[in-house]
PDB file of N, CA and C in Angstrom:
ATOM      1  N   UNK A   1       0.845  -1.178   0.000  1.00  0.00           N
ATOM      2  CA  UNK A   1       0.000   0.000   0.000  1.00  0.00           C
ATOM      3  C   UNK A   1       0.890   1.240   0.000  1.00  0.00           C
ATOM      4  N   UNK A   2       0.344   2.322  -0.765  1.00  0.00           N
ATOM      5  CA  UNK A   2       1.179   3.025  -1.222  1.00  0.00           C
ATOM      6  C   UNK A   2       0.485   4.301  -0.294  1.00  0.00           C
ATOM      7  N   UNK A   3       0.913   5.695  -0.471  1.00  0.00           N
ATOM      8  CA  UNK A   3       0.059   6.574   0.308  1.00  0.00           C
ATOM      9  C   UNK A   3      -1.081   6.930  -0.562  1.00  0.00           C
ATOM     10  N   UNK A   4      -0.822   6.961  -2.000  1.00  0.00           N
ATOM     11  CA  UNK A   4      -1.522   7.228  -2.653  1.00  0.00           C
ATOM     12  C   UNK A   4      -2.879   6.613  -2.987  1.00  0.00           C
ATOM     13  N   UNK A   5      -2.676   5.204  -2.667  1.00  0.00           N
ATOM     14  CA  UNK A   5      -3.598   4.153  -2.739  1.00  0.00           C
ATOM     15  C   UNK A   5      -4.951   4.618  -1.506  1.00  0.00           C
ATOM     16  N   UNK A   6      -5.979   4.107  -1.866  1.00  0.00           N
ATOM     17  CA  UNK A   6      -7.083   4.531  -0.900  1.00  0.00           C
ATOM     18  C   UNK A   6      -7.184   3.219   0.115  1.00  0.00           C
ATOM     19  N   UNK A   7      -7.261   3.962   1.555  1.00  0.00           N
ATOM     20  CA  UNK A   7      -7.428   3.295   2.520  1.00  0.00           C
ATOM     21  C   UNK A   7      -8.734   2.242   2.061  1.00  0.00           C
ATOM     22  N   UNK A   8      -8.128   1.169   2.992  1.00  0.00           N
ATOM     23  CA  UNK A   8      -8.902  -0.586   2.892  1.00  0.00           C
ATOM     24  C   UNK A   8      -9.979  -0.009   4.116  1.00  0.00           C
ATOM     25  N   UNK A   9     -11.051  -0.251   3.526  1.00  0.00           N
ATOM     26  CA  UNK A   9     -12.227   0.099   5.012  1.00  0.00           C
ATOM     27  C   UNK A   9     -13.031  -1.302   4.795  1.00  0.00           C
ATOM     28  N   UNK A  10     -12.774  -1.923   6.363  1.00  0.00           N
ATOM     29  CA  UNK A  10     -12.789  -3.185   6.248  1.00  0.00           C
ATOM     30  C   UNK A  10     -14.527  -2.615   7.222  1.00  0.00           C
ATOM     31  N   UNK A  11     -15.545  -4.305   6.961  1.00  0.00           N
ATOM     32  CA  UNK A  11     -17.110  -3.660   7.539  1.00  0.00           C
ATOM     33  C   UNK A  11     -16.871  -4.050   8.975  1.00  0.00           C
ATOM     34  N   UNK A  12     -18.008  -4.051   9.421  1.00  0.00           N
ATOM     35  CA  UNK A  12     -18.586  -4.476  10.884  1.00  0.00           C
ATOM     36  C   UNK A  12     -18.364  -5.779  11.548  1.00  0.00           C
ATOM     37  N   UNK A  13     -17.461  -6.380  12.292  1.00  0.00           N
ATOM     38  CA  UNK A  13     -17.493  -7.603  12.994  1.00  0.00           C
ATOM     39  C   UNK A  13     -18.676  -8.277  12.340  1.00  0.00           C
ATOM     40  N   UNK A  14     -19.219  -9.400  12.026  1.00  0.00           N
ATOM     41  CA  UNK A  14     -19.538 -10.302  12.319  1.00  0.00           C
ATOM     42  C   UNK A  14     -20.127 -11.116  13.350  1.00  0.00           C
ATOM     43  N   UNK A  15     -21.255 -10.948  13.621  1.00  0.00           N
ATOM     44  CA  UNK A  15     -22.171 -11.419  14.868  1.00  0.00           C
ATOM     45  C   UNK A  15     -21.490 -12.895  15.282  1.00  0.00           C
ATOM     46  N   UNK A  16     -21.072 -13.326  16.225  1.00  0.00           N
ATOM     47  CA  UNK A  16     -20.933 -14.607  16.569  1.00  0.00           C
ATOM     48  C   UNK A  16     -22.286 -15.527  15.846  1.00  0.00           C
ATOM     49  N   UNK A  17     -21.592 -16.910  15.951  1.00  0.00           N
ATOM     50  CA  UNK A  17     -22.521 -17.870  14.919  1.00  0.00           C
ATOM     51  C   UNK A  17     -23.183 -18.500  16.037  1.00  0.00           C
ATOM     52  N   UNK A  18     -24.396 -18.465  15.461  1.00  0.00           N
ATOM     53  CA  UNK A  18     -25.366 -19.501  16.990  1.00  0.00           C
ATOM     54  C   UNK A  18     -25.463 -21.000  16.131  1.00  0.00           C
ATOM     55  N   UNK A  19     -25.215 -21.329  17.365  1.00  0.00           N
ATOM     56  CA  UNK A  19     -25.029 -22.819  17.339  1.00  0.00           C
ATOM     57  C   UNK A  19     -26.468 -23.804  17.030  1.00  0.00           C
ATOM     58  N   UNK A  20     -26.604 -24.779  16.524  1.00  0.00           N
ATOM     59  CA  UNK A  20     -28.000 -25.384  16.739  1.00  0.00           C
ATOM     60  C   UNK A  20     -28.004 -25.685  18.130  1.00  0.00           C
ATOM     61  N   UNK A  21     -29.325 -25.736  18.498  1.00  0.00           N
ATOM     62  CA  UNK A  21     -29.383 -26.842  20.170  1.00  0.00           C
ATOM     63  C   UNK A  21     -29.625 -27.939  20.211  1.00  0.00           C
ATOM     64  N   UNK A  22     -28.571 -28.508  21.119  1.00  0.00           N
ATOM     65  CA  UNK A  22     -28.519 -29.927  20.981  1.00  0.00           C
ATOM     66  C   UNK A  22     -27.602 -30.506  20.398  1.00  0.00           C
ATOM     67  N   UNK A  23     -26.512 -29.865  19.731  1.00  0.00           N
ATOM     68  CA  UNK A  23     -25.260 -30.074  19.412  1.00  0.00           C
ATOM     69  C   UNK A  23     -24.014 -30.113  20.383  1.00  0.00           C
ATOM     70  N   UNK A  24     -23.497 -30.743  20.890  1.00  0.00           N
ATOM     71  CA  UNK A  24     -22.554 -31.434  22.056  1.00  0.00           C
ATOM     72  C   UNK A  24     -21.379 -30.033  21.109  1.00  0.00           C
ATOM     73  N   UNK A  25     -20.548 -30.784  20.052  1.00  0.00           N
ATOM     74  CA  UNK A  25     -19.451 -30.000  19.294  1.00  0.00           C
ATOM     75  C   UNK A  25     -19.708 -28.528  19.371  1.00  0.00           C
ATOM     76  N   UNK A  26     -21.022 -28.025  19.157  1.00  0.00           N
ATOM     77  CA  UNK A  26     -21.306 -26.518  18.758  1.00  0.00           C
ATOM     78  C   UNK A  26     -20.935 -25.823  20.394  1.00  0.00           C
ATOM     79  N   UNK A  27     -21.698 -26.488  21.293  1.00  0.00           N
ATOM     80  CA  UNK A  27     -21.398 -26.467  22.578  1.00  0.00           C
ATOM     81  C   UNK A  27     -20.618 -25.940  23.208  1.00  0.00           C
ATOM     82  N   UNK A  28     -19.889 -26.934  22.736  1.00  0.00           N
ATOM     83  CA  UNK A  28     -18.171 -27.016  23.361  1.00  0.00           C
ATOM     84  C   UNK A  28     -17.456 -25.872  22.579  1.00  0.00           C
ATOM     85  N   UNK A  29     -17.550 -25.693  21.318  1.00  0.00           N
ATOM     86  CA  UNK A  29     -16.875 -24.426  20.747  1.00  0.00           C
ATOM     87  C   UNK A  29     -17.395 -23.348  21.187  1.00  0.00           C
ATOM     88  N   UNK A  30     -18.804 -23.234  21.612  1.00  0.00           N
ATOM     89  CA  UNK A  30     -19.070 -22.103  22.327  1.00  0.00           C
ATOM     90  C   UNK A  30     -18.483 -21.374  23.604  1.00  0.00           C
ATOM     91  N   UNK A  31     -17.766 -22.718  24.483  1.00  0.00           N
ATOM     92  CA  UNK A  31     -17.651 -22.736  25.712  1.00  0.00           C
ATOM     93  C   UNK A  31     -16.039 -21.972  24.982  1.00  0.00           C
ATOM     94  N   UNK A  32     -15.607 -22.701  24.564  1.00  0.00           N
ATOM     95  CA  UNK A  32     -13.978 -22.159  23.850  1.00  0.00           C
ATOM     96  C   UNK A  32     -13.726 -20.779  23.257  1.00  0.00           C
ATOM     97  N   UNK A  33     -15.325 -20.461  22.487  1.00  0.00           N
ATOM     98  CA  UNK A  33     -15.204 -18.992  22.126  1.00  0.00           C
ATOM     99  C   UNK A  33     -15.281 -17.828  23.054  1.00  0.00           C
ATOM    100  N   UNK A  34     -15.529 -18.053  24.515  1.00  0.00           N
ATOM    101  CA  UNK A  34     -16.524 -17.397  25.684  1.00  0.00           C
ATOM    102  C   UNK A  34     -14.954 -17.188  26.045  1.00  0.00           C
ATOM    103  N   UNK A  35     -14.345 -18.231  26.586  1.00  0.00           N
ATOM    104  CA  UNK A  35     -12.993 -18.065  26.858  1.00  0.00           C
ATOM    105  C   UNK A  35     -12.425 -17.111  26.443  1.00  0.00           C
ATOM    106  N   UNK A  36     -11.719 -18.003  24.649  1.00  0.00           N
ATOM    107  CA  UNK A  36     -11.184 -16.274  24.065  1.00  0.00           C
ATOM    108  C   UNK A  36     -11.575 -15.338  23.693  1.00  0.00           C
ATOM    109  N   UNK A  37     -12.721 -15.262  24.405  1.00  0.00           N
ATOM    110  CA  UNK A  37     -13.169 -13.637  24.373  1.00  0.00           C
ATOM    111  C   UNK A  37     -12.956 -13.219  25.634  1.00  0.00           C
ATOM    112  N   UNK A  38     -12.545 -13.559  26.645  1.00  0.00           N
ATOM    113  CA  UNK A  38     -12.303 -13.199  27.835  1.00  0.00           C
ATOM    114  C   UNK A  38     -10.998 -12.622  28.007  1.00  0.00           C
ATOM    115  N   UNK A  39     -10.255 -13.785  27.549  1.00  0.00           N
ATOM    116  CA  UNK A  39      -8.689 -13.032  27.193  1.00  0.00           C
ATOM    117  C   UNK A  39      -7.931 -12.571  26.296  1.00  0.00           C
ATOM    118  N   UNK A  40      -8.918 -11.807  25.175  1.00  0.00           N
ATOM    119  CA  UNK A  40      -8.809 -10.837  24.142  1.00  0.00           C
ATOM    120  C   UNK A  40      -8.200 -11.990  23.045  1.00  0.00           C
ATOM    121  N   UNK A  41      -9.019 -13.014  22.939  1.00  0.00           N
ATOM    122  CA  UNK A  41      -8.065 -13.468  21.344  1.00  0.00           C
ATOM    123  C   UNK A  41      -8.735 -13.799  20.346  1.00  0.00           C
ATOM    124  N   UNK A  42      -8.639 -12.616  19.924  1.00  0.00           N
ATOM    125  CA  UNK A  42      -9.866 -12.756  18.247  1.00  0.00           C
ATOM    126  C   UNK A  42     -10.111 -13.611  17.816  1.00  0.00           C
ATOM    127  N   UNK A  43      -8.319 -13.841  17.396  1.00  0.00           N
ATOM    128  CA  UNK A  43      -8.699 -14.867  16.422  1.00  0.00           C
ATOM    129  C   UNK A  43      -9.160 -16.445  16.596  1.00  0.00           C
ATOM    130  N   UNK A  44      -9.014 -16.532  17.740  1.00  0.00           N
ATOM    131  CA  UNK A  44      -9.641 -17.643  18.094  1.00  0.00           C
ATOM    132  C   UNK A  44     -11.319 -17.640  18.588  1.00  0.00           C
ATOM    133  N   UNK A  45     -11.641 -16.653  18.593  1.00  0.00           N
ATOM    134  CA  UNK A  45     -13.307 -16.248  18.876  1.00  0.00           C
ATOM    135  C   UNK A  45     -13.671 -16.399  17.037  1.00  0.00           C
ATOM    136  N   UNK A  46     -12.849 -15.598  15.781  1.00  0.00           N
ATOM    137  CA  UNK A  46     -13.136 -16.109  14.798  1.00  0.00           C
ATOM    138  C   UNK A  46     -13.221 -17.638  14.483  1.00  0.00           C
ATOM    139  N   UNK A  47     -12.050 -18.375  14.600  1.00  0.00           N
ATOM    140  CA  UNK A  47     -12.116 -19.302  14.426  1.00  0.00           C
ATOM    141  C   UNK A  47     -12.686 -20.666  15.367  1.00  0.00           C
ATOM    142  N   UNK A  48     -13.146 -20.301  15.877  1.00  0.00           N
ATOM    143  CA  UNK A  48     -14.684 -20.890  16.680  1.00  0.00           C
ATOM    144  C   UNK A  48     -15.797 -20.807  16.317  1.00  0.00           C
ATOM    145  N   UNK A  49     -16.152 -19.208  15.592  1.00  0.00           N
ATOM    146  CA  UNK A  49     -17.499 -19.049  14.691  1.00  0.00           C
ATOM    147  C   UNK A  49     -17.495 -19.650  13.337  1.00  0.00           C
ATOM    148  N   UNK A  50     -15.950 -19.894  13.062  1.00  0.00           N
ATOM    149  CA  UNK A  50     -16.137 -20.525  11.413  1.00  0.00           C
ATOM    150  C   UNK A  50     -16.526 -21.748  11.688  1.00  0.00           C
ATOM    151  N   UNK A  51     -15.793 -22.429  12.970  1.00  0.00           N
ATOM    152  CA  UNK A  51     -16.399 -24.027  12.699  1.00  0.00           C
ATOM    153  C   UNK A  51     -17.341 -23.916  13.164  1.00  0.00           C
ATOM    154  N   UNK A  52     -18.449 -23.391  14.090  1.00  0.00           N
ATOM    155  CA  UNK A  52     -19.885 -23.446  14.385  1.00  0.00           C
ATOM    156  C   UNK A  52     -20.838 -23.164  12.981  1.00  0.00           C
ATOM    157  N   UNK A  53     -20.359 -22.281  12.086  1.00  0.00           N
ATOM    158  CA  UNK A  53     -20.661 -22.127  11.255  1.00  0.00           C
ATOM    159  C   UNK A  53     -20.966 -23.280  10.038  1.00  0.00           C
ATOM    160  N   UNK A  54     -19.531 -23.711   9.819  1.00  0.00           N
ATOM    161  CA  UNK A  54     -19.304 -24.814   8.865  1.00  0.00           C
ATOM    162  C   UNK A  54     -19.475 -26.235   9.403  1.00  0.00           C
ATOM    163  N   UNK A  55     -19.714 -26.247  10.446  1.00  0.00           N
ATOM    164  CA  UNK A  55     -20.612 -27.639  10.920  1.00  0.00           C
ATOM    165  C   UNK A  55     -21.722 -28.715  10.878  1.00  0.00           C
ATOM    166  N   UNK A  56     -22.544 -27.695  10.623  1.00  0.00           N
ATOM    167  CA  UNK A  56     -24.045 -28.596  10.162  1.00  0.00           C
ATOM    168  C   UNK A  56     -23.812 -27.545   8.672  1.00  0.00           C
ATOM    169  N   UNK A  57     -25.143 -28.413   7.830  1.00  0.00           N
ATOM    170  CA  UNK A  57     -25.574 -27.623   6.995  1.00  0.00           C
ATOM    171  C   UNK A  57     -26.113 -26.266   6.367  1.00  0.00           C
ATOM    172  N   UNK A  58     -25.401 -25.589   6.013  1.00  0.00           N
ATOM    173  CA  UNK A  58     -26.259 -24.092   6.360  1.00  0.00           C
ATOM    174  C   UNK A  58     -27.847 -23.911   6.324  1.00  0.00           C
ATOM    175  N   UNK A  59     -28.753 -23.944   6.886  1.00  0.00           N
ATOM    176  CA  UNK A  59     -30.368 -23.450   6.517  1.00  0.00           C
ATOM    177  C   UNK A  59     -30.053 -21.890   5.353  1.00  0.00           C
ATOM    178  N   UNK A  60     -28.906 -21.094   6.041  1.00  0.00           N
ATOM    179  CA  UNK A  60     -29.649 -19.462   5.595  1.00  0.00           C
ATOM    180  C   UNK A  60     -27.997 -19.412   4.540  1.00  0.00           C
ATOM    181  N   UNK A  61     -27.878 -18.558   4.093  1.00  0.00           N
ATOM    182  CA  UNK A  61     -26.733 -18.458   3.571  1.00  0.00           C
ATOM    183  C   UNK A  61     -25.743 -17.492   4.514  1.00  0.00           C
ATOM    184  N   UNK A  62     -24.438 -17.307   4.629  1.00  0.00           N
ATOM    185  CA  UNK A  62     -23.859 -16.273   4.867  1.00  0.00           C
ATOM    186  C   UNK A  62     -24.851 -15.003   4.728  1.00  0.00           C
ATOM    187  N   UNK A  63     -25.015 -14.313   3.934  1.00  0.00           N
ATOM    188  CA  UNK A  63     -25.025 -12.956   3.215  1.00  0.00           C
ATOM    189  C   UNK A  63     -26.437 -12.791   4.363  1.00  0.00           C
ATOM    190  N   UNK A  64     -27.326 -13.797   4.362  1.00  0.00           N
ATOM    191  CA  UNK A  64     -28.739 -14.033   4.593  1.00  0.00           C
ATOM    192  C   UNK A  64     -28.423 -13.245   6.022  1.00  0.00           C
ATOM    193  N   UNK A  65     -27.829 -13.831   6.920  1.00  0.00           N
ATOM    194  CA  UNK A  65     -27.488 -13.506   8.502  1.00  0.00           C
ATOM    195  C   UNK A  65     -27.847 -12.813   9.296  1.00  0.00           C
TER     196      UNK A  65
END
């Protein structure tokens, strides 16, 4: 990135992914995402919502959300 280049304006967080109920796995990543959100670690609060996400079948799409 150059100065000249126009600033990257990245959007809005991303709502955490709700889990189905009754899922043991979704559960447990929930319990893991609660954590690193406690002790500031994004990226592991992201990557807790991707696999809750990519776990079961989607009903809605991304975009849908």
């Amino acid at each position: 990135m150059t100065k000249t280049d126009p600033m990257v304006e990245l959007g809005f967080p991303i709502e955490d992914a709700k889990p189905p109920e009754g899922c043991e796995v979704c559960r447990e990543l929930v319990v893991q995402r609660e954590a690193a959100a406690e002790r500031g670690d994004a990226t592991k609060v992201i990557d807790c919502n991707v696999e809750i996400r990519s776990h079961h079948e989607p009903t809605v799409t991304w975009a849908e959300q």
